[in-house]
PDB file of N, CA and C in Angstrom:
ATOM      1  N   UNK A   1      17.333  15.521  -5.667  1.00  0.00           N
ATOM      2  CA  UNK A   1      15.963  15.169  -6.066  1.00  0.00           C
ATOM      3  C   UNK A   1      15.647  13.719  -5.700  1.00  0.00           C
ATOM      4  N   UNK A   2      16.824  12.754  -6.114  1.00  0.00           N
ATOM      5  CA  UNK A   2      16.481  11.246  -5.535  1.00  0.00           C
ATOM      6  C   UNK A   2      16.249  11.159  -4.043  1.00  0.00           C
ATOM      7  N   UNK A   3      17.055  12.065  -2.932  1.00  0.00           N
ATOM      8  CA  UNK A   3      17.256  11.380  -1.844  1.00  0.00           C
ATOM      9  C   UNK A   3      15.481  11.985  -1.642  1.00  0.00           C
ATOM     10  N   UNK A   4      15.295  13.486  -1.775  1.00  0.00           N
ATOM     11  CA  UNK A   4      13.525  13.907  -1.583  1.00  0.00           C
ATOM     12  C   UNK A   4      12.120  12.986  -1.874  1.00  0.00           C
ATOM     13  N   UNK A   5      12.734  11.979  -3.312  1.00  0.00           N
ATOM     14  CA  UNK A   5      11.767  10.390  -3.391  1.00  0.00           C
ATOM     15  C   UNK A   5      11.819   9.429  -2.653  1.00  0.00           C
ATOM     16  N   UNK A   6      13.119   9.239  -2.291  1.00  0.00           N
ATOM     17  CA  UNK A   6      12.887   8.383  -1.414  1.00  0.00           C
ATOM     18  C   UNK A   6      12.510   8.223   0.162  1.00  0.00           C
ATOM     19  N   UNK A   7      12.934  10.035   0.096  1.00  0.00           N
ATOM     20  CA  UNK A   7      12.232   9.956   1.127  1.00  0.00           C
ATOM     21  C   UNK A   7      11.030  10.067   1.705  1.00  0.00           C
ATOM     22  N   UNK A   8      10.068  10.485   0.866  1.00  0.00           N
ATOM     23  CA  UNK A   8       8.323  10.533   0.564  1.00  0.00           C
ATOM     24  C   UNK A   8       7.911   9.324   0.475  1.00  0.00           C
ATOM     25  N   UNK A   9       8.735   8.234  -0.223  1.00  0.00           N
ATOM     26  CA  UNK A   9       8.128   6.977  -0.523  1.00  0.00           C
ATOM     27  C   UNK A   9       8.881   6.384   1.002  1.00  0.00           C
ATOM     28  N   UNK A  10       9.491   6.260   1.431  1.00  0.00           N
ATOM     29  CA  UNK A  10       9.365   5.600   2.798  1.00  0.00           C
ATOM     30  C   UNK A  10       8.909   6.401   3.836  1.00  0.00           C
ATOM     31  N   UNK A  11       8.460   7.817   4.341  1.00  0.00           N
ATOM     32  CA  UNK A  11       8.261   8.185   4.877  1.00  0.00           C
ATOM     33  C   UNK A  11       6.459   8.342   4.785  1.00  0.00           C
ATOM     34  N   UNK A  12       5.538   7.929   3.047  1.00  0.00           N
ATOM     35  CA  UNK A  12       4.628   7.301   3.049  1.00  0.00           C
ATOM     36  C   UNK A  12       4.082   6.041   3.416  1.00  0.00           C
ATOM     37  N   UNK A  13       5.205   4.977   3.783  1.00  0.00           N
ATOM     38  CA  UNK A  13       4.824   3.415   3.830  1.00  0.00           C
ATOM     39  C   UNK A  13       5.023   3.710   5.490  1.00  0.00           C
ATOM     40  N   UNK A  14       5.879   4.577   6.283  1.00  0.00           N
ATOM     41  CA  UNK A  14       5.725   4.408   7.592  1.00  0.00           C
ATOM     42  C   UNK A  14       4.630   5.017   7.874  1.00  0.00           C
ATOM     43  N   UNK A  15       3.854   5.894   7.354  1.00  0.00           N
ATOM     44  CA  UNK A  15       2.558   6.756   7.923  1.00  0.00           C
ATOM     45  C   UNK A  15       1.639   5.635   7.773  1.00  0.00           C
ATOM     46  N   UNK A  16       1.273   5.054   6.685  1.00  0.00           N
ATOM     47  CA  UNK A  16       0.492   3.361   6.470  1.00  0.00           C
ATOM     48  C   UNK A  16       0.914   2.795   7.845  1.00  0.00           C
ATOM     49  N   UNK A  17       1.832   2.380   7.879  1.00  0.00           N
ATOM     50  CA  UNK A  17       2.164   1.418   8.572  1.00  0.00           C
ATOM     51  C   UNK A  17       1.711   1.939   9.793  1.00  0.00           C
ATOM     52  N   UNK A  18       2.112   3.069  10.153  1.00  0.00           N
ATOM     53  CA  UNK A  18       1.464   3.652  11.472  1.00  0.00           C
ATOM     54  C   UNK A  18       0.041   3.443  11.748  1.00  0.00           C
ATOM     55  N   UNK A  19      -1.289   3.129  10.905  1.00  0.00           N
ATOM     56  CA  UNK A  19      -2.188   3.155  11.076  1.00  0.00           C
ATOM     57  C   UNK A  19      -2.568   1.659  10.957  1.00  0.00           C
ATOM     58  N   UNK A  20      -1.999   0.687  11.025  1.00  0.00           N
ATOM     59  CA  UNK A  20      -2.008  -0.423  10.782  1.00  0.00           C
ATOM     60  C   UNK A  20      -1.236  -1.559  11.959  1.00  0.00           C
ATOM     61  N   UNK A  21      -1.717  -2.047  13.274  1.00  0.00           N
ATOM     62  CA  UNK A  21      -1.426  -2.709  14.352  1.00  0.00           C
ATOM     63  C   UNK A  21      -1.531  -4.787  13.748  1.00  0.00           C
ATOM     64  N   UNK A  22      -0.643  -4.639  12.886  1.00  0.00           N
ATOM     65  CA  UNK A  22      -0.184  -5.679  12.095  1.00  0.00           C
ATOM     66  C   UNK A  22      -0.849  -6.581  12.943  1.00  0.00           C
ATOM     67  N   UNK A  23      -2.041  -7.685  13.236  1.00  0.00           N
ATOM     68  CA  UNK A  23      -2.149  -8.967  14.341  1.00  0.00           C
ATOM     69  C   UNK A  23      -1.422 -10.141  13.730  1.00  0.00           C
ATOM     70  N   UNK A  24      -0.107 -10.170  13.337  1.00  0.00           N
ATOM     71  CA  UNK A  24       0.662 -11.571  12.767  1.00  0.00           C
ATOM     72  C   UNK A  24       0.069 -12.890  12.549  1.00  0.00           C
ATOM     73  N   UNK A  25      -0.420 -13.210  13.311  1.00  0.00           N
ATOM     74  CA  UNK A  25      -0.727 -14.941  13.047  1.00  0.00           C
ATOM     75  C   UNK A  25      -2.343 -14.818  12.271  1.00  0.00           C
ATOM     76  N   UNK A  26      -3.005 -13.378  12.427  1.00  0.00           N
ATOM     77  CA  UNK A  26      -4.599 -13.663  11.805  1.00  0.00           C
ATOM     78  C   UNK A  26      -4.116 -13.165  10.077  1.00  0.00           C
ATOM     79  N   UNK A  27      -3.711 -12.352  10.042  1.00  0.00           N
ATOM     80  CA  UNK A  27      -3.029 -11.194   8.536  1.00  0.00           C
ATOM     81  C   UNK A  27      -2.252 -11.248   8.057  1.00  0.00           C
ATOM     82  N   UNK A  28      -1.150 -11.777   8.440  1.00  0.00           N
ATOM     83  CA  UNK A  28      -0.027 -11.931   7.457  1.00  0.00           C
ATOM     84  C   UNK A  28       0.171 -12.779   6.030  1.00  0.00           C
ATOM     85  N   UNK A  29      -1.182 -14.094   6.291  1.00  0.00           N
ATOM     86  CA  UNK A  29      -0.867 -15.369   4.996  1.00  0.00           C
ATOM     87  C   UNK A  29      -1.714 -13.743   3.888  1.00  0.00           C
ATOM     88  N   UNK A  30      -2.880 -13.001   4.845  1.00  0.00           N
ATOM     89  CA  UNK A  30      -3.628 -12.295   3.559  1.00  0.00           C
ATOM     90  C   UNK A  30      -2.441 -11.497   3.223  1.00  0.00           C
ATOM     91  N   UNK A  31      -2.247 -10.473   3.911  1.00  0.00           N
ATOM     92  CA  UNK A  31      -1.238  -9.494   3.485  1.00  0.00           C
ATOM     93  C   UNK A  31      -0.223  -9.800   2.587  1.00  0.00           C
ATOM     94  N   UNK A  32       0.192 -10.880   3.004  1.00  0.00           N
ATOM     95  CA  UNK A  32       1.289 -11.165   2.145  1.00  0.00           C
ATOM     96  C   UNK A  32       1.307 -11.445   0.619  1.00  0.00           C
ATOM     97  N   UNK A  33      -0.201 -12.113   0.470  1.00  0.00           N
ATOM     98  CA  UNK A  33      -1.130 -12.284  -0.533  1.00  0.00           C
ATOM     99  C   UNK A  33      -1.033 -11.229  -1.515  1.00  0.00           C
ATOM    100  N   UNK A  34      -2.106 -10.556  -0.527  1.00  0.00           N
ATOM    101  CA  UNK A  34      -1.903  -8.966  -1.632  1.00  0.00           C
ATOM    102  C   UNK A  34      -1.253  -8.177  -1.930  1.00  0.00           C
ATOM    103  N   UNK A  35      -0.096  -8.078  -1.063  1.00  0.00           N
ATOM    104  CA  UNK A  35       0.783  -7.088  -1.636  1.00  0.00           C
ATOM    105  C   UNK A  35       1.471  -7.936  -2.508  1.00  0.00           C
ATOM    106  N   UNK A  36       1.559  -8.831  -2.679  1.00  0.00           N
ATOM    107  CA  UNK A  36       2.381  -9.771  -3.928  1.00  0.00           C
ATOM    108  C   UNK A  36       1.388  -9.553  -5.189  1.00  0.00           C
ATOM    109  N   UNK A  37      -0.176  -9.953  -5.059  1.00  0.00           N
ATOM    110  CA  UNK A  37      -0.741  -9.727  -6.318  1.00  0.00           C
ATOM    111  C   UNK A  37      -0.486  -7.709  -6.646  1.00  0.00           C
ATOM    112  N   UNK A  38      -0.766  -6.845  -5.947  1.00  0.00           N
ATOM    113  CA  UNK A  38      -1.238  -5.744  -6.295  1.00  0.00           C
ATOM    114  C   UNK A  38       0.442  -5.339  -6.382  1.00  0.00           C
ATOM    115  N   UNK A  39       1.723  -5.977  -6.135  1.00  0.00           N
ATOM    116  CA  UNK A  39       2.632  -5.554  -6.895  1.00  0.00           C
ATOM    117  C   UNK A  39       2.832  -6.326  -8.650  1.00  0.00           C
ATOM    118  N   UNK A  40       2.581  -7.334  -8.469  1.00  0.00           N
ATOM    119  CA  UNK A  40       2.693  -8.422  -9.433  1.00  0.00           C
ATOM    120  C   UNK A  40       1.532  -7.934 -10.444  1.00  0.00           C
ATOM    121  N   UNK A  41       0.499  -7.659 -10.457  1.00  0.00           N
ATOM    122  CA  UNK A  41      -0.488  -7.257 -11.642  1.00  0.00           C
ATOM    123  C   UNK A  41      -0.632  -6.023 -12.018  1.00  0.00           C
ATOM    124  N   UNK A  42      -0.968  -5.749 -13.583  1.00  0.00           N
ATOM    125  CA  UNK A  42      -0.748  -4.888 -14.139  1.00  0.00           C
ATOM    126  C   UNK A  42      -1.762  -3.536 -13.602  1.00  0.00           C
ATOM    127  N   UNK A  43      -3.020  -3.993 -12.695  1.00  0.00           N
ATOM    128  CA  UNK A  43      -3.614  -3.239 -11.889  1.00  0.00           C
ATOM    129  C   UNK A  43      -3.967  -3.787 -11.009  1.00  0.00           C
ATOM    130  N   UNK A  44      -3.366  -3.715  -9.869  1.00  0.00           N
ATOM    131  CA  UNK A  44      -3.216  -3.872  -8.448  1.00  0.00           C
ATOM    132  C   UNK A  44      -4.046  -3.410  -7.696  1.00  0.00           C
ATOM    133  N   UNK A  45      -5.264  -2.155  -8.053  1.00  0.00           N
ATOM    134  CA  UNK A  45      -6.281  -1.352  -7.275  1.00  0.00           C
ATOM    135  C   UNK A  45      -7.155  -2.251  -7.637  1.00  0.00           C
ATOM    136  N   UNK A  46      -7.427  -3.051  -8.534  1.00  0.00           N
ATOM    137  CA  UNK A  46      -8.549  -4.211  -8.783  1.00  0.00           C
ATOM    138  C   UNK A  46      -8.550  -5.407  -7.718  1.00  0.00           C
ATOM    139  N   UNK A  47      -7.324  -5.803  -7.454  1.00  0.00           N
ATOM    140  CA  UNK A  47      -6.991  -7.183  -6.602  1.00  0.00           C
ATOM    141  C   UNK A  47      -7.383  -6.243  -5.551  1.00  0.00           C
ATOM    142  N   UNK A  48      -6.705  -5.259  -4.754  1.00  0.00           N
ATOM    143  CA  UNK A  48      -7.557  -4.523  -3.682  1.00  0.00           C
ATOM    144  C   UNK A  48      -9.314  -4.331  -3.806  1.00  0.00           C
ATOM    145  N   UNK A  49      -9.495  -4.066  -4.726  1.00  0.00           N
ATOM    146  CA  UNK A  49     -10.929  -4.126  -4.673  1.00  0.00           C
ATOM    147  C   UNK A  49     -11.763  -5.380  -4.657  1.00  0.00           C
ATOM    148  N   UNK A  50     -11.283  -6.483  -5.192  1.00  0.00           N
ATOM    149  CA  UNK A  50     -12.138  -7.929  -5.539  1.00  0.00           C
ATOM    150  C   UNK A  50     -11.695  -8.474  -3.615  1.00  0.00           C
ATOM    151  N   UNK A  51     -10.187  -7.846  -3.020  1.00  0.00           N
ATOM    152  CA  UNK A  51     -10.449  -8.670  -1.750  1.00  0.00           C
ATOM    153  C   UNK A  51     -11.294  -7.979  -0.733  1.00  0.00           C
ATOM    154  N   UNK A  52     -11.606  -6.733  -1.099  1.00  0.00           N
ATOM    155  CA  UNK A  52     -12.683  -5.707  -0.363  1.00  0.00           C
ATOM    156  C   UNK A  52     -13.783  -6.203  -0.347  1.00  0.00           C
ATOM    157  N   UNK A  53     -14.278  -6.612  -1.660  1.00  0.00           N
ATOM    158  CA  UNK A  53     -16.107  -6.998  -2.004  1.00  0.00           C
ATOM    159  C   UNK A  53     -15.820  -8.824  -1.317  1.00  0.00           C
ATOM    160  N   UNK A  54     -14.636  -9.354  -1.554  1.00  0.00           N
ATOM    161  CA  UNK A  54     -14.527 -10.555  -1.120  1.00  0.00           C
ATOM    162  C   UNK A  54     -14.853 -10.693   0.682  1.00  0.00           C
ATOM    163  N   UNK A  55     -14.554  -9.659   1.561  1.00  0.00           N
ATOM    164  CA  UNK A  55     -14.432  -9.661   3.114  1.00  0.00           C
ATOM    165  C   UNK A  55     -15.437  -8.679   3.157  1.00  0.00           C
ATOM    166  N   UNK A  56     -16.759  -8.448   2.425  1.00  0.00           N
ATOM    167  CA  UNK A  56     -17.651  -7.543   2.560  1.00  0.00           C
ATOM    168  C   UNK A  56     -18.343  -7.466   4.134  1.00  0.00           C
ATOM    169  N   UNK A  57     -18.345  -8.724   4.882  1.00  0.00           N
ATOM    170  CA  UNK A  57     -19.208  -8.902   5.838  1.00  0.00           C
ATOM    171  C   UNK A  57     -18.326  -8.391   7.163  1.00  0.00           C
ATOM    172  N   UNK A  58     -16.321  -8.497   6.444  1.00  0.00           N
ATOM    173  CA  UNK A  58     -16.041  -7.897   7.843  1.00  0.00           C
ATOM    174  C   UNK A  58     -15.238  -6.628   7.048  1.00  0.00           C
ATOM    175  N   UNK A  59     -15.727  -5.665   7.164  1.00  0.00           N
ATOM    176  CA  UNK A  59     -15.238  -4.555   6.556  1.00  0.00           C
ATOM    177  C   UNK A  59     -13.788  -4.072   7.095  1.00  0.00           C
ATOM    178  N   UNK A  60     -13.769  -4.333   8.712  1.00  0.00           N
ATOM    179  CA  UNK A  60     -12.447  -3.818   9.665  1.00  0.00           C
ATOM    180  C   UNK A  60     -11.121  -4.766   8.681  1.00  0.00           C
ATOM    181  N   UNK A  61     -12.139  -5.805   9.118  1.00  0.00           N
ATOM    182  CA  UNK A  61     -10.864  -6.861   8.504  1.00  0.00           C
ATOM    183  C   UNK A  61     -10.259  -6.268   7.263  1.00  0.00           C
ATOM    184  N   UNK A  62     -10.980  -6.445   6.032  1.00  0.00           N
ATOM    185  CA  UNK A  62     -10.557  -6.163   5.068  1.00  0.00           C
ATOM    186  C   UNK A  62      -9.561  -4.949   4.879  1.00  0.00           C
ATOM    187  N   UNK A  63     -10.397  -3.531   5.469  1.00  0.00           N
ATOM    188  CA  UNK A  63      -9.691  -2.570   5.643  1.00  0.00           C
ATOM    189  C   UNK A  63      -8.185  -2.727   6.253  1.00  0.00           C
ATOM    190  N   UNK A  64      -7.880  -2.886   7.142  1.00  0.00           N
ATOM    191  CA  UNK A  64      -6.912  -3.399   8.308  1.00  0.00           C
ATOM    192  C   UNK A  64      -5.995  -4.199   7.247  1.00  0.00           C
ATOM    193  N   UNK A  65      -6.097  -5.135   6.345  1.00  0.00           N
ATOM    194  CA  UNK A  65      -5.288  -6.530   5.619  1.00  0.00           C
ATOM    195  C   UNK A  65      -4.716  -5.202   4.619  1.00  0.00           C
ATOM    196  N   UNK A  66      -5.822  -4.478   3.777  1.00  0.00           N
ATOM    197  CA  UNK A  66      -5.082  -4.030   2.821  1.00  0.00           C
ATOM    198  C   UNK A  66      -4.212  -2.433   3.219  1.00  0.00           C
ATOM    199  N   UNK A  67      -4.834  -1.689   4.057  1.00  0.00           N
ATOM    200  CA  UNK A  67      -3.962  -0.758   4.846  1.00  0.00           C
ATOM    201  C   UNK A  67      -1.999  -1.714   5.051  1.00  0.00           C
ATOM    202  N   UNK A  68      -2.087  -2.773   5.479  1.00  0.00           N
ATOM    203  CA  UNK A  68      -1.125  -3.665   5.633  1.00  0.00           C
ATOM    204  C   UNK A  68      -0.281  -4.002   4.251  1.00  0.00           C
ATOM    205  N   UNK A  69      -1.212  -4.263   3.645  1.00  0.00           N
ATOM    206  CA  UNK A  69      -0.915  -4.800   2.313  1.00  0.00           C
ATOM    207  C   UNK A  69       0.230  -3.620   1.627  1.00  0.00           C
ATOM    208  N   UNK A  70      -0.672  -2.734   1.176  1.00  0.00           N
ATOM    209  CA  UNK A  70      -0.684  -1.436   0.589  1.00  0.00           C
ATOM    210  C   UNK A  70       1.232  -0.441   1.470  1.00  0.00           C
ATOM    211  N   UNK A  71       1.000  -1.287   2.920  1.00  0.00           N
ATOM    212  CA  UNK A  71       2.252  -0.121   3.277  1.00  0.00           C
ATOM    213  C   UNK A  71       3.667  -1.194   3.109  1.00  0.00           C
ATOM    214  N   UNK A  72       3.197  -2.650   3.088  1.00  0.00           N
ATOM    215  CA  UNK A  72       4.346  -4.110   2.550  1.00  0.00           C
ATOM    216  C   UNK A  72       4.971  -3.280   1.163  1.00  0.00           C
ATOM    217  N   UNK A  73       4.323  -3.230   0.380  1.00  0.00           N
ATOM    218  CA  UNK A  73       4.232  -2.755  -0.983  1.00  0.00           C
ATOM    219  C   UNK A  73       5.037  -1.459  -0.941  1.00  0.00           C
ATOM    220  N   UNK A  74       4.465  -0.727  -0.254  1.00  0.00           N
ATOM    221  CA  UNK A  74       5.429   1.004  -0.272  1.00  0.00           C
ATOM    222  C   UNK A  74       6.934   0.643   0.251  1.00  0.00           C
ATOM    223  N   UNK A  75       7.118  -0.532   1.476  1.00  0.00           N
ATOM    224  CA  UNK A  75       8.532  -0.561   2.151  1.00  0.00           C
ATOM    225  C   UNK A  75       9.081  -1.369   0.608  1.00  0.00           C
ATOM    226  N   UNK A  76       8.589  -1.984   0.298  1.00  0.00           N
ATOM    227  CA  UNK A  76       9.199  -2.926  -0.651  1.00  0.00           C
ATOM    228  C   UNK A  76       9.756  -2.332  -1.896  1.00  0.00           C
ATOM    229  N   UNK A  77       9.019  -0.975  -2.805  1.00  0.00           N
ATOM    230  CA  UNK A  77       9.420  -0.300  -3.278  1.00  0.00           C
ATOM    231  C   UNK A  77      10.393   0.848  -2.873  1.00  0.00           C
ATOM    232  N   UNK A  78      10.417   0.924  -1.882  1.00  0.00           N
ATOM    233  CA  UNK A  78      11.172   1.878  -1.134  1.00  0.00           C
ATOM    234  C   UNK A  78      12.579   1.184  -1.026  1.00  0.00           C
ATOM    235  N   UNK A  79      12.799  -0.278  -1.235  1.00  0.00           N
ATOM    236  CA  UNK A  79      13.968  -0.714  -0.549  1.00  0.00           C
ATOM    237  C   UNK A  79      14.570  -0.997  -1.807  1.00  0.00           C
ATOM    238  N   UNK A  80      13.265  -1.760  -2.892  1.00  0.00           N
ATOM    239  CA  UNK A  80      13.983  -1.951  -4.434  1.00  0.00           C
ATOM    240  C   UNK A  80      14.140  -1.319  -5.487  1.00  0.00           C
ATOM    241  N   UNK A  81      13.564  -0.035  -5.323  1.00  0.00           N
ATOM    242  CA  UNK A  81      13.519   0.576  -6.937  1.00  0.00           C
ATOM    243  C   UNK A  81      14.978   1.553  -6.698  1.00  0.00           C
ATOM    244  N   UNK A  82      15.728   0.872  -7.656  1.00  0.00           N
ATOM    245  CA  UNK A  82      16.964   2.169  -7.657  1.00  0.00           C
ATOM    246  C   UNK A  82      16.555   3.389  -7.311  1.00  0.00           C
ATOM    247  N   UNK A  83      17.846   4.082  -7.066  1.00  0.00           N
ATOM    248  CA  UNK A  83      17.362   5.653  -6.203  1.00  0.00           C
ATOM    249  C   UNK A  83      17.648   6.542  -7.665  1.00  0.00           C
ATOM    250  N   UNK A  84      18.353   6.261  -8.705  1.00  0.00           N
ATOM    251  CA  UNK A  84      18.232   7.108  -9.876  1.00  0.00           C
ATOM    252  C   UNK A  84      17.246   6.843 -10.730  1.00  0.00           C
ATOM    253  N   UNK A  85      15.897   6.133 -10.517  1.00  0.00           N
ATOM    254  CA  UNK A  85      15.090   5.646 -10.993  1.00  0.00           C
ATOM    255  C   UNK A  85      13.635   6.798 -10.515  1.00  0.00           C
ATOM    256  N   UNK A  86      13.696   8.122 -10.720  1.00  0.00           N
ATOM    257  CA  UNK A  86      12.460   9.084 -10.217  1.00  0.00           C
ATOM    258  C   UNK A  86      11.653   8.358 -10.679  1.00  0.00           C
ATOM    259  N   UNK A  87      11.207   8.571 -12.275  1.00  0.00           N
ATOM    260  CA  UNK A  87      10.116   8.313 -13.226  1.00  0.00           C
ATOM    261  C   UNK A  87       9.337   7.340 -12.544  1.00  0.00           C
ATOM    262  N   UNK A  88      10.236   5.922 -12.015  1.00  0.00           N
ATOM    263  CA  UNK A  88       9.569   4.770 -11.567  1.00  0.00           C
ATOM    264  C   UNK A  88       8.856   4.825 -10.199  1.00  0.00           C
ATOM    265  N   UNK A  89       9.999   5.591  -9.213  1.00  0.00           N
ATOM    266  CA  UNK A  89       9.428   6.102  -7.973  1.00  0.00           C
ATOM    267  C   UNK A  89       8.095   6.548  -8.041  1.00  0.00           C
ATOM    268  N   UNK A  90       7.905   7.875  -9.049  1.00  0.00           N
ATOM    269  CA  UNK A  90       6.652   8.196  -9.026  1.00  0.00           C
ATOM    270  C   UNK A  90       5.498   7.775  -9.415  1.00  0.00           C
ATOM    271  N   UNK A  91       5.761   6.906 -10.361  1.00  0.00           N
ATOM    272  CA  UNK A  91       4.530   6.121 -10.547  1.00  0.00           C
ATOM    273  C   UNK A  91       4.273   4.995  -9.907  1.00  0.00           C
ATOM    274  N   UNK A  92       5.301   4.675  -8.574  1.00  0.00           N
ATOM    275  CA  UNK A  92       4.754   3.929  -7.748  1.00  0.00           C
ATOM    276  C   UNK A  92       3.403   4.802  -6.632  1.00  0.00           C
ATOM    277  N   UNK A  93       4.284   5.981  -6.208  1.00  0.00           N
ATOM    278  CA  UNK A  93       3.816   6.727  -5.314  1.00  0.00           C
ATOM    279  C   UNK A  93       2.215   6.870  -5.753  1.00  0.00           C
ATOM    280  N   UNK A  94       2.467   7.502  -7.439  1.00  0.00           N
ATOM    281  CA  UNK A  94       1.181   7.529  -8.012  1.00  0.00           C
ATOM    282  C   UNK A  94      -0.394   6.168  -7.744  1.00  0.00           C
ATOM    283  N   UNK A  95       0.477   5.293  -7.797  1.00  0.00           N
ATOM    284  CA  UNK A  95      -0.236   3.619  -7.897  1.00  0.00           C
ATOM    285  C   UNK A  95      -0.836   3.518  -6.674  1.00  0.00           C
ATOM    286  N   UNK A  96       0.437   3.927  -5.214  1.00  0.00           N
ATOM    287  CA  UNK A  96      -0.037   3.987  -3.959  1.00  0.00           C
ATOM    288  C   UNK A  96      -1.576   4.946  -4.036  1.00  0.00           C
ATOM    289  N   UNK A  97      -1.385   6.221  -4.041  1.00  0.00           N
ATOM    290  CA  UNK A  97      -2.018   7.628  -4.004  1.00  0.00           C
ATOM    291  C   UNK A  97      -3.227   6.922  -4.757  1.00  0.00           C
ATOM    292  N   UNK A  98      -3.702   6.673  -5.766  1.00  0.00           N
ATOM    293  CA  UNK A  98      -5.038   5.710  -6.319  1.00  0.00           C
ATOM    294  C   UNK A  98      -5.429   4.830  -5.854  1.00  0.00           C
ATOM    295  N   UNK A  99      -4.672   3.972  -5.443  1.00  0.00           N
ATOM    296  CA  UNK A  99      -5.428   2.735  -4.071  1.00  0.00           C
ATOM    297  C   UNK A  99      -6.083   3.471  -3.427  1.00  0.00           C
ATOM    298  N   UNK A 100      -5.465   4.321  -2.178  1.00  0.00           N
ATOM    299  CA  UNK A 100      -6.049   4.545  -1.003  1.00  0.00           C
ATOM    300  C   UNK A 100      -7.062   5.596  -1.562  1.00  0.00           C
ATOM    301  N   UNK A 101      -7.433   6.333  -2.812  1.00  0.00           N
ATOM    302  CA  UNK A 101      -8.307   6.849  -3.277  1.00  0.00           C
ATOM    303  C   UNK A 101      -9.318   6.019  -3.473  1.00  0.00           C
ATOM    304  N   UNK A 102      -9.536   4.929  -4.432  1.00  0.00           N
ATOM    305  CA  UNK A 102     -10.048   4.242  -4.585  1.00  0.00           C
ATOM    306  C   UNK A 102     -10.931   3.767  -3.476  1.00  0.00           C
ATOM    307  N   UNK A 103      -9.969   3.230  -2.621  1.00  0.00           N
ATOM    308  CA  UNK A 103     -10.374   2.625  -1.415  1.00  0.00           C
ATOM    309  C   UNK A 103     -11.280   3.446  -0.463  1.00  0.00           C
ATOM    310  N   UNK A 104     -10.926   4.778  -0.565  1.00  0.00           N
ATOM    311  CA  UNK A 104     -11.596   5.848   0.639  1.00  0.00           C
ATOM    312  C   UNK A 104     -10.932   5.911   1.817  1.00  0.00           C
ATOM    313  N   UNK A 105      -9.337   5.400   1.565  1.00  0.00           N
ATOM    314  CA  UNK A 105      -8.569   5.931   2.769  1.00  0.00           C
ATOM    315  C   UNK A 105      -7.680   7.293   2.421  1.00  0.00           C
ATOM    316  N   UNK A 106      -7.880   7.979   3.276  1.00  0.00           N
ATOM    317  CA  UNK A 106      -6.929   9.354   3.016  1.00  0.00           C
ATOM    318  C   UNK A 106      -5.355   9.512   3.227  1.00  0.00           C
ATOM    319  N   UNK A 107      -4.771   9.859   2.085  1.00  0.00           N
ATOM    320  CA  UNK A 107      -2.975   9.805   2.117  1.00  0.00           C
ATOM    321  C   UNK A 107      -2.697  10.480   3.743  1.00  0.00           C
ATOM    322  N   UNK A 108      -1.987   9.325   4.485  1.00  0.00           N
ATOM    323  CA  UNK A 108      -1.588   9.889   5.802  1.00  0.00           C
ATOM    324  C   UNK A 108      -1.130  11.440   5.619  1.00  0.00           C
ATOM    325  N   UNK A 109      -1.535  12.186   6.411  1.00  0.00           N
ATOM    326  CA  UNK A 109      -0.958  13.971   6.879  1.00  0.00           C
ATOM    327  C   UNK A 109      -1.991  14.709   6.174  1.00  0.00           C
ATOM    328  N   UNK A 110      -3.114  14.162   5.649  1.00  0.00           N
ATOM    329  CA  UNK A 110      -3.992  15.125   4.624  1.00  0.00           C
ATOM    330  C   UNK A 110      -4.862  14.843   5.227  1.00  0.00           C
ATOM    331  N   UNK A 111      -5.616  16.054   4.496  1.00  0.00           N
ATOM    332  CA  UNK A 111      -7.216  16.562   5.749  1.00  0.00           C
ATOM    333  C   UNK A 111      -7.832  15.540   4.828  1.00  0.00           C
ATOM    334  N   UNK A 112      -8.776  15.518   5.348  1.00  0.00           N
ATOM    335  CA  UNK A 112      -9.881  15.072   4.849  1.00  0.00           C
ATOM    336  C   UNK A 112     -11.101  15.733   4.127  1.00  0.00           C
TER     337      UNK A 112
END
């Protein structure tokens, strides 16, 4: 059952990541940003949302930083949360799965 979480939760942060052509020197100070607040706060879909309404004028951008953000966050849980730790796994996965709801991006492999 552990190795099947972990493998959903990294095999979710590479489908992110797949849709996301990282430009390093413009995204990374943001990215790095947010995936630190939206792991670090007790609701993390808010800090995604305040930097959304914050980059309102460039929507790509924004989109693009937190797509980035959002898959930092999935590798990062993927690498730290113990593997006998389901309960926690899933309510990361869960946390992920409400962002990109929130947001109006669709969980990579699902229709639309």
């Amino acid at each position: 059952m552990t190795d099947h979480i972990d493998q959903e939760v990294e095999n979710f942060a590479r489908q992110l990541d797949g849709l996301v052509a990282v430009d390093a020197a413009t995204t990374d100070a943001d990215t790095f940003h947010l995936a630190k607040a939206f792991r670090e706060t007790p609701d993390g879909t808010s800090e995604l949302l305040r930097f959304h309404a914050t980059h309102a004028e460039h929507p790509g951008y924004a989109r693009h930083v937190i797509l980035a953000a959002i898959s930092t966050y999935a590798m990062c849980i993927a690498v730290e949360v113990p593997t006998w730790s389901i309960p926690t796994h899933l309510k990361h996965l869960n946390r992920l799965a409400l962002a990109c709801r929130v947001l109006g991006i669709n969980h990579p492999g699902k229709e639309s």
